[in-house]
N, C-alpha and C. Protein backbone atom coordinates (compact mmCIF):
# COMPACT_ATOMS: atom_id res chain seq x y z
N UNK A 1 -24.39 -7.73 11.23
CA UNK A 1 -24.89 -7.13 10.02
C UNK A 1 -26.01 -8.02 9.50
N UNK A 2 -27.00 -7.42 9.05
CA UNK A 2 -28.21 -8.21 8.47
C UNK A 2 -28.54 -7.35 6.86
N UNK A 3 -28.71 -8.25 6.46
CA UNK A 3 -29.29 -7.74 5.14
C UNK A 3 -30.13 -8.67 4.41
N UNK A 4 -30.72 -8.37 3.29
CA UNK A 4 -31.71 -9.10 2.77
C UNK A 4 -30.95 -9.14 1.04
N UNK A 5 -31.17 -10.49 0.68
CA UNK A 5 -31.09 -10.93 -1.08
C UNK A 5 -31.75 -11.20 -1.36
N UNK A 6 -32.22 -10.75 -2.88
CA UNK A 6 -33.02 -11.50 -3.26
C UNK A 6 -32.65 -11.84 -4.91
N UNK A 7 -32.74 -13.36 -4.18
CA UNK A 7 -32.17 -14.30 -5.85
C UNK A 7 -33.20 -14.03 -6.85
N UNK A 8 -32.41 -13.77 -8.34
CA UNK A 8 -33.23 -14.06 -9.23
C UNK A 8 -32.17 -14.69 -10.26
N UNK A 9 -32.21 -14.98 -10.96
CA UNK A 9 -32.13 -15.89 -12.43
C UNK A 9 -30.47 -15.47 -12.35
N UNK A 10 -29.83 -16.04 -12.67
CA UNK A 10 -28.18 -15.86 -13.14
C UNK A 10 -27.23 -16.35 -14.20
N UNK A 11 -26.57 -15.96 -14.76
CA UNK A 11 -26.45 -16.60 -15.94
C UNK A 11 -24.64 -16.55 -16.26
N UNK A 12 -23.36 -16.95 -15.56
CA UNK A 12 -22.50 -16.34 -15.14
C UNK A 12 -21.14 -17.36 -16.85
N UNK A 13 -20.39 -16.14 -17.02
CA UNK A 13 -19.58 -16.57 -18.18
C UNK A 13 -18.05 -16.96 -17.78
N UNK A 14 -17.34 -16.47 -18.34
CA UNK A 14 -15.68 -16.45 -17.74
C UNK A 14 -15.62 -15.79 -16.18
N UNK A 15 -14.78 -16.69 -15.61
CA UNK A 15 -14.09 -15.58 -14.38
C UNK A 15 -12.62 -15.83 -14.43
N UNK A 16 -11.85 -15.21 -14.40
CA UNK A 16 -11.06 -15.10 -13.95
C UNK A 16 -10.43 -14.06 -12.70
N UNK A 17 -9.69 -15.12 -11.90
CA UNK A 17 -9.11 -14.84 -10.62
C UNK A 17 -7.48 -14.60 -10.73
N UNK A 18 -7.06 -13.09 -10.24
CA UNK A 18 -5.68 -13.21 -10.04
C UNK A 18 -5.13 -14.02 -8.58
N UNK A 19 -6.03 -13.58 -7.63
CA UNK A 19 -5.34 -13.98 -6.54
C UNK A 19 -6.52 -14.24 -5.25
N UNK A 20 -6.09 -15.43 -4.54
CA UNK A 20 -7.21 -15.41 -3.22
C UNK A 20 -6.41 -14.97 -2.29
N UNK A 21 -7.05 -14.37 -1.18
CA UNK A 21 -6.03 -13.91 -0.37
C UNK A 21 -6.69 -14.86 1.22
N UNK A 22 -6.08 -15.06 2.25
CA UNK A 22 -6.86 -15.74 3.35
C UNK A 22 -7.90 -15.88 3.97
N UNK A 23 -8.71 -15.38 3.47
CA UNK A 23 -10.00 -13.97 4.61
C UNK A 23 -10.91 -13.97 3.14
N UNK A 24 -11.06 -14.73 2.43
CA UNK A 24 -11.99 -14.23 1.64
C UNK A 24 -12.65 -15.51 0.71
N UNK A 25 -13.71 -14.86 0.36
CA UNK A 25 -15.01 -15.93 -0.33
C UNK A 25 -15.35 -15.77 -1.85
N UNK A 26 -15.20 -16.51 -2.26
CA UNK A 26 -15.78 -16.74 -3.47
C UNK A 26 -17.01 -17.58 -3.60
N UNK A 27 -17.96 -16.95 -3.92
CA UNK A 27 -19.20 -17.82 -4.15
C UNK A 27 -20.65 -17.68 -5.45
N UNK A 28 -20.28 -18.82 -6.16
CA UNK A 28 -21.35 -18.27 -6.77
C UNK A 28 -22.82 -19.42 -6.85
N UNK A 29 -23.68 -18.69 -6.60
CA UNK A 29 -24.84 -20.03 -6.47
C UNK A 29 -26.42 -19.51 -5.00
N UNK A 30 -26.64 -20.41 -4.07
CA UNK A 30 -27.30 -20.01 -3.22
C UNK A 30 -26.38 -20.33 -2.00
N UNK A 31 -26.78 -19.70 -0.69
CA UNK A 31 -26.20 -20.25 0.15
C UNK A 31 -27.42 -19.91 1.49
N UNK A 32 -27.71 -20.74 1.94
CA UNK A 32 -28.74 -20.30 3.12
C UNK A 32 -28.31 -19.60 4.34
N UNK A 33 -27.11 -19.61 5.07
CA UNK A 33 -26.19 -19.33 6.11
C UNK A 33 -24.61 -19.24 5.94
N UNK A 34 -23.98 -18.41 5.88
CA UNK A 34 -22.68 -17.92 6.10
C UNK A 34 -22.26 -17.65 7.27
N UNK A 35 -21.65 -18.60 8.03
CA UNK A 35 -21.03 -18.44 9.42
C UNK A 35 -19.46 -17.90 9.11
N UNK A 36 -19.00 -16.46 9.87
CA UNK A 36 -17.36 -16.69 9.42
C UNK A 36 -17.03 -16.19 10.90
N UNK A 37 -15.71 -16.95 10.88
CA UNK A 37 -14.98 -16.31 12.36
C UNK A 37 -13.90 -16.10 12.09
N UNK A 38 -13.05 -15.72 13.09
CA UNK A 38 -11.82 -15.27 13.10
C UNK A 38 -10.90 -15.20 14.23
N UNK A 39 -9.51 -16.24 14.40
CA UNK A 39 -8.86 -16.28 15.30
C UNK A 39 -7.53 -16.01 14.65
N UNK A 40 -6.80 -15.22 16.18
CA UNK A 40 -5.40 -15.16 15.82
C UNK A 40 -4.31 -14.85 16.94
N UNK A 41 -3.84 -16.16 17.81
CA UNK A 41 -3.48 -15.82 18.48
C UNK A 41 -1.76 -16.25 18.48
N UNK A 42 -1.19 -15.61 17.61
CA UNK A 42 0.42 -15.95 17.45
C UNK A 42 0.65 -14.56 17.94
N UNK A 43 1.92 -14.40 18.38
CA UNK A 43 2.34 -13.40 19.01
C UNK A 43 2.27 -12.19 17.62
N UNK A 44 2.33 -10.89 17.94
CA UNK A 44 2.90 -10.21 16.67
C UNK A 44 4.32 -9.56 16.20
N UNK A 45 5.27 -10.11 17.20
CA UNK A 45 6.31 -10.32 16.79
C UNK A 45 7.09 -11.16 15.84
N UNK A 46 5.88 -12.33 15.80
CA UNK A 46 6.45 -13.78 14.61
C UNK A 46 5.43 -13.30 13.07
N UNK A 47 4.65 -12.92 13.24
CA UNK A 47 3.60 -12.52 11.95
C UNK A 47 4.62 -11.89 10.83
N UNK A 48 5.16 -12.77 9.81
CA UNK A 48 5.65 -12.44 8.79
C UNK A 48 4.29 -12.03 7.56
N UNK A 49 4.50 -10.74 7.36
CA UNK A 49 3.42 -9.92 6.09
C UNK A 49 4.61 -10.85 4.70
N UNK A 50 4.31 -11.77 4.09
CA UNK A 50 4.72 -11.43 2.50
C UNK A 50 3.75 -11.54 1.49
N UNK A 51 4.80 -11.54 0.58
CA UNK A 51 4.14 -11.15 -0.62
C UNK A 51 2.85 -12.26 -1.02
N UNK A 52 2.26 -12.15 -1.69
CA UNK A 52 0.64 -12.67 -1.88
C UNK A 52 1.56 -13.29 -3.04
N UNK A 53 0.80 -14.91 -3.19
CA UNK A 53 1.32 -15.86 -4.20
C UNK A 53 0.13 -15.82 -5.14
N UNK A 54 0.03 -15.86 -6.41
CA UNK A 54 -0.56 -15.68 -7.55
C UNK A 54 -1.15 -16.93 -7.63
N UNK A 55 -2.22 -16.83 -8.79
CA UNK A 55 -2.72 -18.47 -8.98
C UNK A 55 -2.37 -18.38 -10.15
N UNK A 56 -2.14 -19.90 -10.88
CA UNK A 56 -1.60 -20.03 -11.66
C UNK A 56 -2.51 -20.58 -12.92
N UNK A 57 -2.18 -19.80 -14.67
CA UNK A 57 -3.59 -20.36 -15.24
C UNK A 57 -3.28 -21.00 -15.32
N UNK A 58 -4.72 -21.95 -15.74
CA UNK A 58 -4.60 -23.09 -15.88
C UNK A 58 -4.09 -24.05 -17.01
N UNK A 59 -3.45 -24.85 -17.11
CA UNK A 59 -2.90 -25.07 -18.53
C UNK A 59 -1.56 -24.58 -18.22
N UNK A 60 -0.72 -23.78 -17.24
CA UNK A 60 -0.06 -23.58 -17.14
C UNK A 60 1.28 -24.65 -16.89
């Protein structure tokens, strides 16, 4: 996939995040190159799916 950005001015306030999940990016700022890969070689008989763990606020 190719695509084109184009930065201009940003000005960013609160975020809040419920949850990161494995496979994913958060980014805020420039970045010149994003390399991502992906391996997975456990059988799929052992691949336990659970439940997604929350983040916790902060101050918590």
């Amino acid at each position: 996939m190719n695509y084109t950005v184009v930065n201009r001015e940003i000005q960013i306030g609160d975020i809040y995040l419920t949850a990161v999940t494995s496979s994913s990016i958060f980014l805020i700022g420039d970045a010149d190159i994003i390399n991502l890969a992906s391996a997975f070689d456990t059988p799929p008989e052992s691949l336990i799916i659970g439940p997604f763990v929350p983040l916790t606020p902060k101050g918590s």
